[in-house]
Protein backbone atom coordinates (compact mmCIF):
# COMPACT_ATOMS: atom_id res chain seq x y z
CA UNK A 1 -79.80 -7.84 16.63
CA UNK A 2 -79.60 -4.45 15.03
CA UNK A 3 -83.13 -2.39 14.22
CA UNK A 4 -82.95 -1.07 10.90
CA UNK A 5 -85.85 2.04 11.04
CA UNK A 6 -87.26 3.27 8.07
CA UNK A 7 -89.37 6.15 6.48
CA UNK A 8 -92.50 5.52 5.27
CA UNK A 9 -94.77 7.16 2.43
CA UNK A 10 -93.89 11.11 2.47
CA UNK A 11 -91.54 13.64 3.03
CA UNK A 12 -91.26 16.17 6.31
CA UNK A 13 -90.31 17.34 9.09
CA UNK A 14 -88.68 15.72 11.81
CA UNK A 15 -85.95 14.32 14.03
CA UNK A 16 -85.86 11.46 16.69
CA UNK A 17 -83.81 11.61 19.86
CA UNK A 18 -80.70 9.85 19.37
CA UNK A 19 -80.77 6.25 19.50
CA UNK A 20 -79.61 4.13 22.32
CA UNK A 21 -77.68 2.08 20.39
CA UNK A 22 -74.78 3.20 18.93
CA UNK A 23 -74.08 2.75 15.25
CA UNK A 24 -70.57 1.54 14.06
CA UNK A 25 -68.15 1.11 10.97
CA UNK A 26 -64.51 -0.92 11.03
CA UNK A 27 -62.10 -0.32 8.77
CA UNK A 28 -59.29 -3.10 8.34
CA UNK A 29 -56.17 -1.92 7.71
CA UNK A 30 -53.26 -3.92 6.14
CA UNK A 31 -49.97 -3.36 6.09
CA UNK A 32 -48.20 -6.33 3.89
CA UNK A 33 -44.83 -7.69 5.11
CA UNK A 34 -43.50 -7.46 1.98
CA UNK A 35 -42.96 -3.47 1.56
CA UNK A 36 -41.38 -3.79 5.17
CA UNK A 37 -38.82 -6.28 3.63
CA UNK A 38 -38.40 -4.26 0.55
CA UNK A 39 -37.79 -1.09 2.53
CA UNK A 40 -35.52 -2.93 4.83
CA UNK A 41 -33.62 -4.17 2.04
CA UNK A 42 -33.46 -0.69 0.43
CA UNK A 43 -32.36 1.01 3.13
CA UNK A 44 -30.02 -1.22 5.14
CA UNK A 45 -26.33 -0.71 4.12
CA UNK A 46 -24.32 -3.34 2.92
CA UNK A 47 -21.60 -1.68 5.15
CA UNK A 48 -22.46 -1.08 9.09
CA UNK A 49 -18.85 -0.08 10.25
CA UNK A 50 -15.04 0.85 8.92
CA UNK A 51 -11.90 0.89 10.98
CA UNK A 52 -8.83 2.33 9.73
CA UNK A 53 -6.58 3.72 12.42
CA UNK A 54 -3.44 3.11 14.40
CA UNK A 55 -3.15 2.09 17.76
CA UNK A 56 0.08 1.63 20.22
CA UNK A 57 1.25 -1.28 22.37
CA UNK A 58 3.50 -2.26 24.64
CA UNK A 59 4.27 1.48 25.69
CA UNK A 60 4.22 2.64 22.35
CA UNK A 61 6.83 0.21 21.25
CA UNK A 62 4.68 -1.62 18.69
CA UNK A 63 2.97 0.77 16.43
CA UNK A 64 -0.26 -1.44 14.95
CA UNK A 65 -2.18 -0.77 12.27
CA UNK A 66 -6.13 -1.77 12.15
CA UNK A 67 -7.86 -2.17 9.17
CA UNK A 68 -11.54 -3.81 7.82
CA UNK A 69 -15.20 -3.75 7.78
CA UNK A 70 -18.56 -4.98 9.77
CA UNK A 71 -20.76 -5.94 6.14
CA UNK A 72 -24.22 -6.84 5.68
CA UNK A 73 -23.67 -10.87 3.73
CA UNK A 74 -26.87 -11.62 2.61
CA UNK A 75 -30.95 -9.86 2.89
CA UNK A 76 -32.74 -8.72 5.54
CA UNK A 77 -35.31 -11.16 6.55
CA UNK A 78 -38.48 -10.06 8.20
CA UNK A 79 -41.07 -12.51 9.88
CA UNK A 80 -43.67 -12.22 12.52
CA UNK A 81 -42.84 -13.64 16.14
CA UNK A 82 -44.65 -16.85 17.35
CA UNK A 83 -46.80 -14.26 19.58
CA UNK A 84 -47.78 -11.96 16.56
CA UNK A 85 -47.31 -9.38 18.76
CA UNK A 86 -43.98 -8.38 17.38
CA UNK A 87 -41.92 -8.89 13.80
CA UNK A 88 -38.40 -10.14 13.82
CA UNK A 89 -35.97 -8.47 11.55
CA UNK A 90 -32.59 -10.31 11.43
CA UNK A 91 -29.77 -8.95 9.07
CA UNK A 92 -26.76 -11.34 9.05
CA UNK A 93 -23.23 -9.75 9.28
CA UNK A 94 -19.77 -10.57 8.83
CA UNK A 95 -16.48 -8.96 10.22
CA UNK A 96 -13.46 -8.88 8.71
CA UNK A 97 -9.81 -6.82 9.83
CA UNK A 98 -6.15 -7.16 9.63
CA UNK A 99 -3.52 -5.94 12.55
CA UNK A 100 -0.82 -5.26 10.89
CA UNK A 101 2.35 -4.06 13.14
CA UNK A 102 4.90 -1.65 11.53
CA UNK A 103 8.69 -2.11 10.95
CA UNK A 104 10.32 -5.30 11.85
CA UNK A 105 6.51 -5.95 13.30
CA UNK A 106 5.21 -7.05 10.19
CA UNK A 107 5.82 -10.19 10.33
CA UNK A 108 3.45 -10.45 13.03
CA UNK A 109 0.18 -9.07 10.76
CA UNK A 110 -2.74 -11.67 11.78
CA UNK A 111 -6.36 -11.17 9.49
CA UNK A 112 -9.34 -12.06 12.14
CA UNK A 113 -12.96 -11.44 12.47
CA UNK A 114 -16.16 -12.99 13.41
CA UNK A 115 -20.05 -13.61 12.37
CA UNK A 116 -23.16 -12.38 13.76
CA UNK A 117 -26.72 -12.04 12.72
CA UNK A 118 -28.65 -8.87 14.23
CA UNK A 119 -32.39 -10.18 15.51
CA UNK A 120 -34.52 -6.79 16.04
CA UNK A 121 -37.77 -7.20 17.96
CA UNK A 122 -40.51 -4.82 16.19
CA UNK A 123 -43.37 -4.51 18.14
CA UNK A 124 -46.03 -2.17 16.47
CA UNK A 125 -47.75 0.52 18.61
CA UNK A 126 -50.38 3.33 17.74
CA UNK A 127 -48.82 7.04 18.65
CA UNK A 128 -51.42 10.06 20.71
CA UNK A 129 -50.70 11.21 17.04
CA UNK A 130 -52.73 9.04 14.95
CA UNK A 131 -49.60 7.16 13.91
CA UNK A 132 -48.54 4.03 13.79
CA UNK A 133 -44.87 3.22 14.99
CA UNK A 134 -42.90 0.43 16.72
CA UNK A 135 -40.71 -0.09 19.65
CA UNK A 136 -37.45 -1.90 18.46
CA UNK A 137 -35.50 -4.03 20.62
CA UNK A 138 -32.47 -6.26 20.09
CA UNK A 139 -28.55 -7.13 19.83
CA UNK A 140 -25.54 -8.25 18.10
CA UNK A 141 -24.29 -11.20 19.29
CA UNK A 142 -20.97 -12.28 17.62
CA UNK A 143 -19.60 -16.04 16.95
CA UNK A 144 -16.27 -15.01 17.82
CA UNK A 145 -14.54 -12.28 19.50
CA UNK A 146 -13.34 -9.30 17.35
CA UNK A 147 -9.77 -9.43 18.68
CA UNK A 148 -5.94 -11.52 18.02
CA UNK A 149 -3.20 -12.06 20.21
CA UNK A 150 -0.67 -10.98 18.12
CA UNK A 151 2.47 -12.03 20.58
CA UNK A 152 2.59 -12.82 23.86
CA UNK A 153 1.28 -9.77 25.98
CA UNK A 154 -0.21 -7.95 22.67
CA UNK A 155 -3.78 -8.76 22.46
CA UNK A 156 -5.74 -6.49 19.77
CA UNK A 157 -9.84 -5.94 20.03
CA UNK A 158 -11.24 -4.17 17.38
CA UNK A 159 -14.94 -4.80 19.02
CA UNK A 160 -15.42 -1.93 21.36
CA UNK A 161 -13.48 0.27 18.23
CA UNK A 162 -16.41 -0.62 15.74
CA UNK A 163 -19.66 -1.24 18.77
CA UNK A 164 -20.22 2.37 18.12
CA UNK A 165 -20.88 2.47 14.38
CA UNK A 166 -22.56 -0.63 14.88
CA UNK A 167 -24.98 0.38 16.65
CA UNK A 168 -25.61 3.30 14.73
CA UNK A 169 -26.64 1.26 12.03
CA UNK A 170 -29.06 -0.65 13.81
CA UNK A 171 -31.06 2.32 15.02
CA UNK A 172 -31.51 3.73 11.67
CA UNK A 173 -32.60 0.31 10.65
CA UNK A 174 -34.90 0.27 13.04
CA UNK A 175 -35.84 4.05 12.26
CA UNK A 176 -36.40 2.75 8.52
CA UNK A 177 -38.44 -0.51 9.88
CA UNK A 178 -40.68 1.93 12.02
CA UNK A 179 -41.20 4.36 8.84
CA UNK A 180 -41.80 1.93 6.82
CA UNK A 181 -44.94 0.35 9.23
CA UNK A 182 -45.88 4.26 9.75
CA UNK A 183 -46.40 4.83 5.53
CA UNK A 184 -47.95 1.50 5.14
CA UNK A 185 -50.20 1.49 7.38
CA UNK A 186 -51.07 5.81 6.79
CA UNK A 187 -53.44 5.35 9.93
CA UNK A 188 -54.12 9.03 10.56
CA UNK A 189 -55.12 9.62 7.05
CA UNK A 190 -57.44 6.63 7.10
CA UNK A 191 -58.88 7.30 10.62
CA UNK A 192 -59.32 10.91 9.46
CA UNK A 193 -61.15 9.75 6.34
CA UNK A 194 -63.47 7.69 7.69
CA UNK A 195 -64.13 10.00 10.71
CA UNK A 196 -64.99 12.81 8.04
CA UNK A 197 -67.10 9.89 6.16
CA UNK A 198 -69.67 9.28 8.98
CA UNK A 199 -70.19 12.55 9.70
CA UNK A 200 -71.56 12.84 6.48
CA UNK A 201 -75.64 13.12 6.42
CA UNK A 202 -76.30 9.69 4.60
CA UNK A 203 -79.35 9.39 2.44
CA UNK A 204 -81.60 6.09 3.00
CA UNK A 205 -83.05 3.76 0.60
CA UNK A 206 -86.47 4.56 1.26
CA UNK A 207 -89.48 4.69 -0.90
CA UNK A 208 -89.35 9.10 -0.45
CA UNK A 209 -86.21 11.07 0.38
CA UNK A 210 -84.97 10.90 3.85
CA UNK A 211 -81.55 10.91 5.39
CA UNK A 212 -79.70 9.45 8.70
CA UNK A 213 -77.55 12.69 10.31
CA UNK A 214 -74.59 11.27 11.71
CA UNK A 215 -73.06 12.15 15.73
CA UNK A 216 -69.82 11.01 15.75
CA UNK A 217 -68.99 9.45 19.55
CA UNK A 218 -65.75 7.50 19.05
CA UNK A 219 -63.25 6.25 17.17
CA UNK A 220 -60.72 3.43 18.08
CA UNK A 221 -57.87 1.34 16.85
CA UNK A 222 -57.43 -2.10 17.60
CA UNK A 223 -54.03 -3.54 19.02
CA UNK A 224 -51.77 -4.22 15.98
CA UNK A 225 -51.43 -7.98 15.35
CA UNK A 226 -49.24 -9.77 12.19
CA UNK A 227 -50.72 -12.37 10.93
CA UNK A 228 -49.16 -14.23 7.93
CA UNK A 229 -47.59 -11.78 5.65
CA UNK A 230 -48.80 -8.86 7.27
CA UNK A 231 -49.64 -6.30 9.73
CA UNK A 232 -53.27 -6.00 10.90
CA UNK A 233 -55.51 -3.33 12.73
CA UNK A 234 -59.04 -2.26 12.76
CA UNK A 235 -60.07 1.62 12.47
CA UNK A 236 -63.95 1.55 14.47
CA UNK A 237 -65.75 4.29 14.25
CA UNK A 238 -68.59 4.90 16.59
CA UNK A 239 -72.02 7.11 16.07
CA UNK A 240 -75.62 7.75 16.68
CA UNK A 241 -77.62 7.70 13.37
CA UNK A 242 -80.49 10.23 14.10
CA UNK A 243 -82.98 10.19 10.83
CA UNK A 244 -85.27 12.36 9.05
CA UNK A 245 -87.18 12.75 5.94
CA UNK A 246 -86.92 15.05 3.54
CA UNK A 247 -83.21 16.92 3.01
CA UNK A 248 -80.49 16.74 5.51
CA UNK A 249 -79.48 20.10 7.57
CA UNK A 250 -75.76 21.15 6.80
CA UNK A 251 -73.30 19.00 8.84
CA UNK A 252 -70.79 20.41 11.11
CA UNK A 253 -67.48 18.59 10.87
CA UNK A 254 -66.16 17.41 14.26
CA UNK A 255 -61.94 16.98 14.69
CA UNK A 256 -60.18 13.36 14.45
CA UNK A 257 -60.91 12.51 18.28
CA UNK A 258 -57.98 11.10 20.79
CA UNK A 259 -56.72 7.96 20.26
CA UNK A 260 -58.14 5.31 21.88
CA UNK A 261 -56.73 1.26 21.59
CA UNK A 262 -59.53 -1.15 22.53
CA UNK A 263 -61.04 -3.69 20.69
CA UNK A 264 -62.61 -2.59 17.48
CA UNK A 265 -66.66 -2.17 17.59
CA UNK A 266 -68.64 -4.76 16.12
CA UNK A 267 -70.06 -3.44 12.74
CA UNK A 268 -73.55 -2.85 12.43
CA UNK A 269 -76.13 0.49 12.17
CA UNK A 270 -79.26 1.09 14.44
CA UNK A 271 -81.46 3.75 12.79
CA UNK A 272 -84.07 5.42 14.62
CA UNK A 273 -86.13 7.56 11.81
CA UNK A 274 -89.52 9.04 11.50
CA UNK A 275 -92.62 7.88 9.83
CA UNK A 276 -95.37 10.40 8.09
CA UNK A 277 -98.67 8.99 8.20
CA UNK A 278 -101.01 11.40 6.89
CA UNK A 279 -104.27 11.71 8.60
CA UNK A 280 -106.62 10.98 4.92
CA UNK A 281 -104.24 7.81 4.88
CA UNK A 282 -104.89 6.34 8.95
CA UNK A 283 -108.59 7.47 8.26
CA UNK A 284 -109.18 5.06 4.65
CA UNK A 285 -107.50 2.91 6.64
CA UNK A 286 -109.79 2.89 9.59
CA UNK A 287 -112.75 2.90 7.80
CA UNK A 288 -112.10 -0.08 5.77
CA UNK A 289 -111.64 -2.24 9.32
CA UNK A 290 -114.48 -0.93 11.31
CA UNK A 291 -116.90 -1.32 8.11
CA UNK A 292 -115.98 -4.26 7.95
CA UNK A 293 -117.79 -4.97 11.90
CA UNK A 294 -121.29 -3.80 12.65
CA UNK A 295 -122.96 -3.80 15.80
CA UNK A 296 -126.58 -5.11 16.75
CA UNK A 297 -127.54 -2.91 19.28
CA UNK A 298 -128.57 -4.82 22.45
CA UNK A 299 -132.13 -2.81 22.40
CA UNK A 300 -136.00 -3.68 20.97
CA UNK A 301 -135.41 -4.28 17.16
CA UNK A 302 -132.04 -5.19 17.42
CA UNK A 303 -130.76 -2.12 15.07
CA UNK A 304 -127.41 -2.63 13.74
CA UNK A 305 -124.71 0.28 13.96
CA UNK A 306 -122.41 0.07 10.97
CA UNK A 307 -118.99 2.64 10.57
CA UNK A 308 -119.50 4.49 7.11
CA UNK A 309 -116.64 6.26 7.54
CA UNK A 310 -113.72 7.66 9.88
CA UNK A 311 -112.62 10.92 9.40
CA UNK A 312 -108.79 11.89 11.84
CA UNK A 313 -107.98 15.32 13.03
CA UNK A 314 -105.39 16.17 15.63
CA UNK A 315 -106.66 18.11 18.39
CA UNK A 316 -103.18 19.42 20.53
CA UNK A 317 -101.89 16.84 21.39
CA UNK A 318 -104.79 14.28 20.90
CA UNK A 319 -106.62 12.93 17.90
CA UNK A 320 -110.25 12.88 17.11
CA UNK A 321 -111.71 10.54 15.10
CA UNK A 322 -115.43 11.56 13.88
CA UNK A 323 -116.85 8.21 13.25
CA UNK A 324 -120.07 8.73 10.83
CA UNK A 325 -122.55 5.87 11.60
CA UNK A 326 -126.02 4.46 10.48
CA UNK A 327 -128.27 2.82 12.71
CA UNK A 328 -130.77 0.84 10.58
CA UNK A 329 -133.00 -1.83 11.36
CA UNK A 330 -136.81 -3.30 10.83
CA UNK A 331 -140.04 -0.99 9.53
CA UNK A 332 -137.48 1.69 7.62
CA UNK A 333 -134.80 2.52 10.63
CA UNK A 334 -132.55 4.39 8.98
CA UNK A 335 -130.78 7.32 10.56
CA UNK A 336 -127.38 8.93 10.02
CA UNK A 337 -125.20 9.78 12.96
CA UNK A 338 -121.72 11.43 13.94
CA UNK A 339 -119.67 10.76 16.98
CA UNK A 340 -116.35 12.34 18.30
CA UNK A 341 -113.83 9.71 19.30
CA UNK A 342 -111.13 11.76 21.28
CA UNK A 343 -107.96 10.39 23.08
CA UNK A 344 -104.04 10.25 22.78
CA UNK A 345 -102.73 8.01 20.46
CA UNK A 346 -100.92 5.39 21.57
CA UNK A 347 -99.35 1.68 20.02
CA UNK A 348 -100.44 -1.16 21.26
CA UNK A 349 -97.90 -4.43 22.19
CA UNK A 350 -97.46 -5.52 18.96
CA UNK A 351 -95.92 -2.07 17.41
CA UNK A 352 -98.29 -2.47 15.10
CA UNK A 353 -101.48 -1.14 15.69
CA UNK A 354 -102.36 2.43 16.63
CA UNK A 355 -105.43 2.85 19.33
CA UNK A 356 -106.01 5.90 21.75
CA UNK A 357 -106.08 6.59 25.00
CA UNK A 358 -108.14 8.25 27.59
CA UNK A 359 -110.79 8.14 25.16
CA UNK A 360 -113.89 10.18 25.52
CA UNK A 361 -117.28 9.58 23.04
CA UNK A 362 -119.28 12.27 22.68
CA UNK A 363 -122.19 11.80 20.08
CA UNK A 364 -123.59 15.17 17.89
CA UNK A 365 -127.02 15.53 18.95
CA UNK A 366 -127.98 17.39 15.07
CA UNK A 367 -130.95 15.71 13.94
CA UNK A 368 -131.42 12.76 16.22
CA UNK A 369 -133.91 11.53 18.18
CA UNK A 370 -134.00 10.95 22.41
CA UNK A 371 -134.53 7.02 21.32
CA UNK A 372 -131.30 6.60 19.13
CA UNK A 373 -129.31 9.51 21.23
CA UNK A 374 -129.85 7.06 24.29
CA UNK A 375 -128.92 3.99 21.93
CA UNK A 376 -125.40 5.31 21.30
CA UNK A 377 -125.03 6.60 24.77
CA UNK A 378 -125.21 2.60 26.25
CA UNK A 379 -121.69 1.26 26.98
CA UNK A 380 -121.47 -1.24 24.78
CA UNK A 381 -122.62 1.03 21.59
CA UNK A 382 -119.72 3.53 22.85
CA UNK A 383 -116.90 0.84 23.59
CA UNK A 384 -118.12 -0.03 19.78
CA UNK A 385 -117.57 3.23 18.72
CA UNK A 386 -113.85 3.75 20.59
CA UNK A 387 -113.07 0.64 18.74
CA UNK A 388 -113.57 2.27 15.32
CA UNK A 389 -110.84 4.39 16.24
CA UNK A 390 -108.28 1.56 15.69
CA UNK A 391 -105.37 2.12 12.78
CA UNK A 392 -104.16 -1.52 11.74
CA UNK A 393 -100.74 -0.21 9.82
CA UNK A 394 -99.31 -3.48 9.19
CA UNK A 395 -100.31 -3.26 5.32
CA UNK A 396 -98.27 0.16 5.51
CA UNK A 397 -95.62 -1.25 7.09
CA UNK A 398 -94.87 -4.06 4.84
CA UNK A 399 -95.35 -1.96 1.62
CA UNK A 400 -92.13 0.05 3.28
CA UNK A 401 -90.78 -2.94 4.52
CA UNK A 402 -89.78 -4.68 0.82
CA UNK A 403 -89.70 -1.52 -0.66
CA UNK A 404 -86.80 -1.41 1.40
CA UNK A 405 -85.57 -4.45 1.39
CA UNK A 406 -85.05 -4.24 -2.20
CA UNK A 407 -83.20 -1.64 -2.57
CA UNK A 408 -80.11 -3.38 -0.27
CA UNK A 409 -77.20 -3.78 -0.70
CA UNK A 410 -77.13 0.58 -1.00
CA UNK A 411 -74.35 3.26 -0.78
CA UNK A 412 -74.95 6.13 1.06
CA UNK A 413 -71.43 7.63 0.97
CA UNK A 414 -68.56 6.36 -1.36
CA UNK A 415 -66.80 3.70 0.25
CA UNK A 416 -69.35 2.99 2.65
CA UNK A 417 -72.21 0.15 1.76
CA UNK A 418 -74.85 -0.99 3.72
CA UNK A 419 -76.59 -4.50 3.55
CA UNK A 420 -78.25 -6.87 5.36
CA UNK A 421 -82.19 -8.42 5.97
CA UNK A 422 -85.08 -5.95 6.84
CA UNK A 423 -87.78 -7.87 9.15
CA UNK A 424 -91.15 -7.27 9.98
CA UNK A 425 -91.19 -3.25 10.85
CA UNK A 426 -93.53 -2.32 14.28
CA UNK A 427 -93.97 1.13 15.88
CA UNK A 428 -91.83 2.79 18.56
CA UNK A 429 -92.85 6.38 19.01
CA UNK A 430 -95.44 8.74 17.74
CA UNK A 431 -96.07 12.21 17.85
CA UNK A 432 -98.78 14.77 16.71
CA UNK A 433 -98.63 17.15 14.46
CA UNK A 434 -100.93 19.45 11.90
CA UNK A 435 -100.29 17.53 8.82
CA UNK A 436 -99.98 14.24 9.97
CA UNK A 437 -99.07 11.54 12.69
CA UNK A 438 -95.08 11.17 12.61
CA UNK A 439 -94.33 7.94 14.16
CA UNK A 440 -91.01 5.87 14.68
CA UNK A 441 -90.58 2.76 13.04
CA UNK A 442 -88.08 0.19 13.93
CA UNK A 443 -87.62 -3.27 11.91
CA UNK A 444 -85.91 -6.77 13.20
CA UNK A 445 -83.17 -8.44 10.91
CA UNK A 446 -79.92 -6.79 10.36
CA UNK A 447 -78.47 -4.10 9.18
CA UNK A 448 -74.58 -4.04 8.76
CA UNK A 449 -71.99 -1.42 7.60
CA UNK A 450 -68.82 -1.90 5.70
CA UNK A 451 -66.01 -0.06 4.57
CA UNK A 452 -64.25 -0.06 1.39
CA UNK A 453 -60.80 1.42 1.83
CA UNK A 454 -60.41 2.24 -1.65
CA UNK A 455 -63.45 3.71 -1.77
CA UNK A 456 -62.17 6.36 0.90
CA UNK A 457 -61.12 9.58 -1.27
């Protein structure tokens, strides 16, 4: 379950700590097989070795010249291994030479050769560099041995002569397979570009401006794999999303981290991001509930205290709530009164519902009587009173919840797109200040991140 935690209903002022959960983007990377066999194709010679030389027997009594070639006789195939750890590149070959003795020799010129078919074992690796590269393994096996017997007691090999250039061959095929992965799969420009992408402050799709600053943490690549007809890895990127309203501060870019192989993250954002209730706003709001819930005052005449209105202030680091009251009742009762409801907010289990605590009533004596002074000061007509302080923000909540919600699928940065379900938002944090109450909402549902590699400029 990610928490998706939005902004509600005006722009200021302030940050959350970072959020416990980390945020994180993937990037899939694919590097087809096909430009690996085109480049192998391209670049492996159609010759791998030429002989041309003369060589002595018999105490230099037979003179014997060697001619020929090692060629490449058909394309360079490239599949995965079973595993899909590795790719097999095989290039068949075919050898072909003539001994031909001088002089009276000549008659004793023989044509030979042999077949083979080079299997290289690619296996893909990420470099401390931000590169992708491969190990290459493998050998040349041939069907028959490069030599002749060209008498009895003159035996001519031509293998060890040509092993050399060979060879050669095959490491600068393997060189060329290796590039070719590296360019395809450009993995330090992509991890680069994404790295500078989440850095970016990302603005939200919330009913007033507001934006999630981003704190990179990590940044991974997954173990190469080929699948099918390609190569496969997973950039992750790792962060803590820490939100505010209003405009985002001036980011400062972070380098491309070191390398680390693991197991990409799972993609998904948690948000934590500030709410700005504004103290007219939580007092409407309280007013309408408590009106809504007088009080017969358990005295002679049964009087009834009714809320006519609640008016919020902060006070440090604690809100007051002056809760204006009428106490009417039989033969004209009708008096006005004020009381002070003072305590530190706080949210009650739900997340939904602001109350406060430590709460202290203390009723303004202008104008009243000892009688209804004495009413207000019994328990039950001040635990009636504490109650009026009571902010039901669930009507607040959901406003900002669809508001929200429709604005998904959203783009804060090119290439990058969130989507997903907003649930039913509840309350986190809170914290006082002049203007207004700044709380932290957090929603259930999801909220995932994807990149669009193309996107990535």
């Amino acid at each position: 379950m990610r928490r998706l935690l939005i902004p509600a209903l005006s722009t200021v002022l302030m940050v959350t700590p970072p959020a416990e959960a980390l945020s994180s983007l993937t990037l899939p990377v694919t590097v087809p097989l096909a430009g690996v066999q085109e480049a192998a194709n391209t670049r492996v010679p159609a010759e791998f070795a030429r002989l041309n030389e003369t060589r002595e027997f018999l105490g230099g009594l037979l003179r014997v010249k060697l001619t020929g070639a090692v060629t490449r006789t058909g394309p360079v195939r490239v599949k995965p291994a079973p595993e899909g750890d590795a790719l097999i590149v095989s290039v068949p070959l075919r050898a072909d030479f003539r001994a031909e003795p001088a002089g009276l020799g000549s008659l004793l010129t023989r044509d030979f050769g042999g077949a083979a078919t080079v299997s290289l074992r690619v296996k893909p690796l990420v470099t401390p560099a931000w590169e992708a590269g491969a190990q290459v393994t493998g050998d040349v096996t041939w069907t028959d041995p490069l030599s002749v017997d060209l008498t009895q007691g003159v035996r001519v090999s031509v293998q060890s002569l040509v092993e050399g250039q060979v060879r050669a061959e095959l490491d600068r095929v393997a060189a060329d397979v290796a590039r070719a992965v590296r360019e395809g799969a450009n993995l330090r420009a992509r991890a680069g570009t994404l790295w500078a992408r989440v850095q970016q402050p990302w603005a939200l799709p919330t009913p007033d401006p507001a934006y999630a600053r981003v704190t990179p943490r990590s940044l991974t690549v997954s173990p190469p794999r080929f699948t099918g007809d390609a190569l496969r890895l997973t950039v992750g990127a790792t962060f803590d999303l820490i939100a505010g309203l209003g405009r985002a501060p001036t980011p400062t870019a972070t380098p491309l981290p070191a390398l680390n192989v693991a197991a990409p993250p799972t993609s998904g954002v948690d948000l934590r991001l500030p709410v700005r209730l504004p103290y007219p706003e939580l007092s409407r709001a309280a007013t309408r509930v408590a009106g809504q819930r007088p009080f017969p005052l358990p005295v002679p005449l049964s009087p009834t205290l009714r809320v006519e209105r609640v008016t919020l202030t902060p006070r440090g680091g604690k809100l007051n709530a002056a809760v204006s009251v009428t106490v009417s009742g039989p033969l004209g009762l009708n008096v006005r009164a004020t009381a002070d409801v003072s305590g530190t907010p706080t949210l009650d289990p739900t997340g939904r519902v602001l109350t406060l605590r430590g709460v202290t009533v203390t009723t303004r004596r202008e104008g009243l009587s000892g009688r209804v002074i004495g009413w207000l000061a019994d328990k039950r007509a001040q635990a009636y009173l504490a109650r009026a302080a009571r902010f039901d923000l669930t009507p607040s909540l959901e406003r900002v919840r669809g508001q929200v919600q429709s604005r998904l699928p959203f783009t804060p940065v090119p290439g990058v797109e969130l989507a997903g379900t907003v649930g039913p938002l509840r309350l986190t944090a809170l914290q006082v200040t002049p203007e207004a109450l700044v709380v932290t909402a957090a929603a259930g549902g999801e909220l995932r991140g994807t990149v669009n590699a193309a996107k990535l400029r």
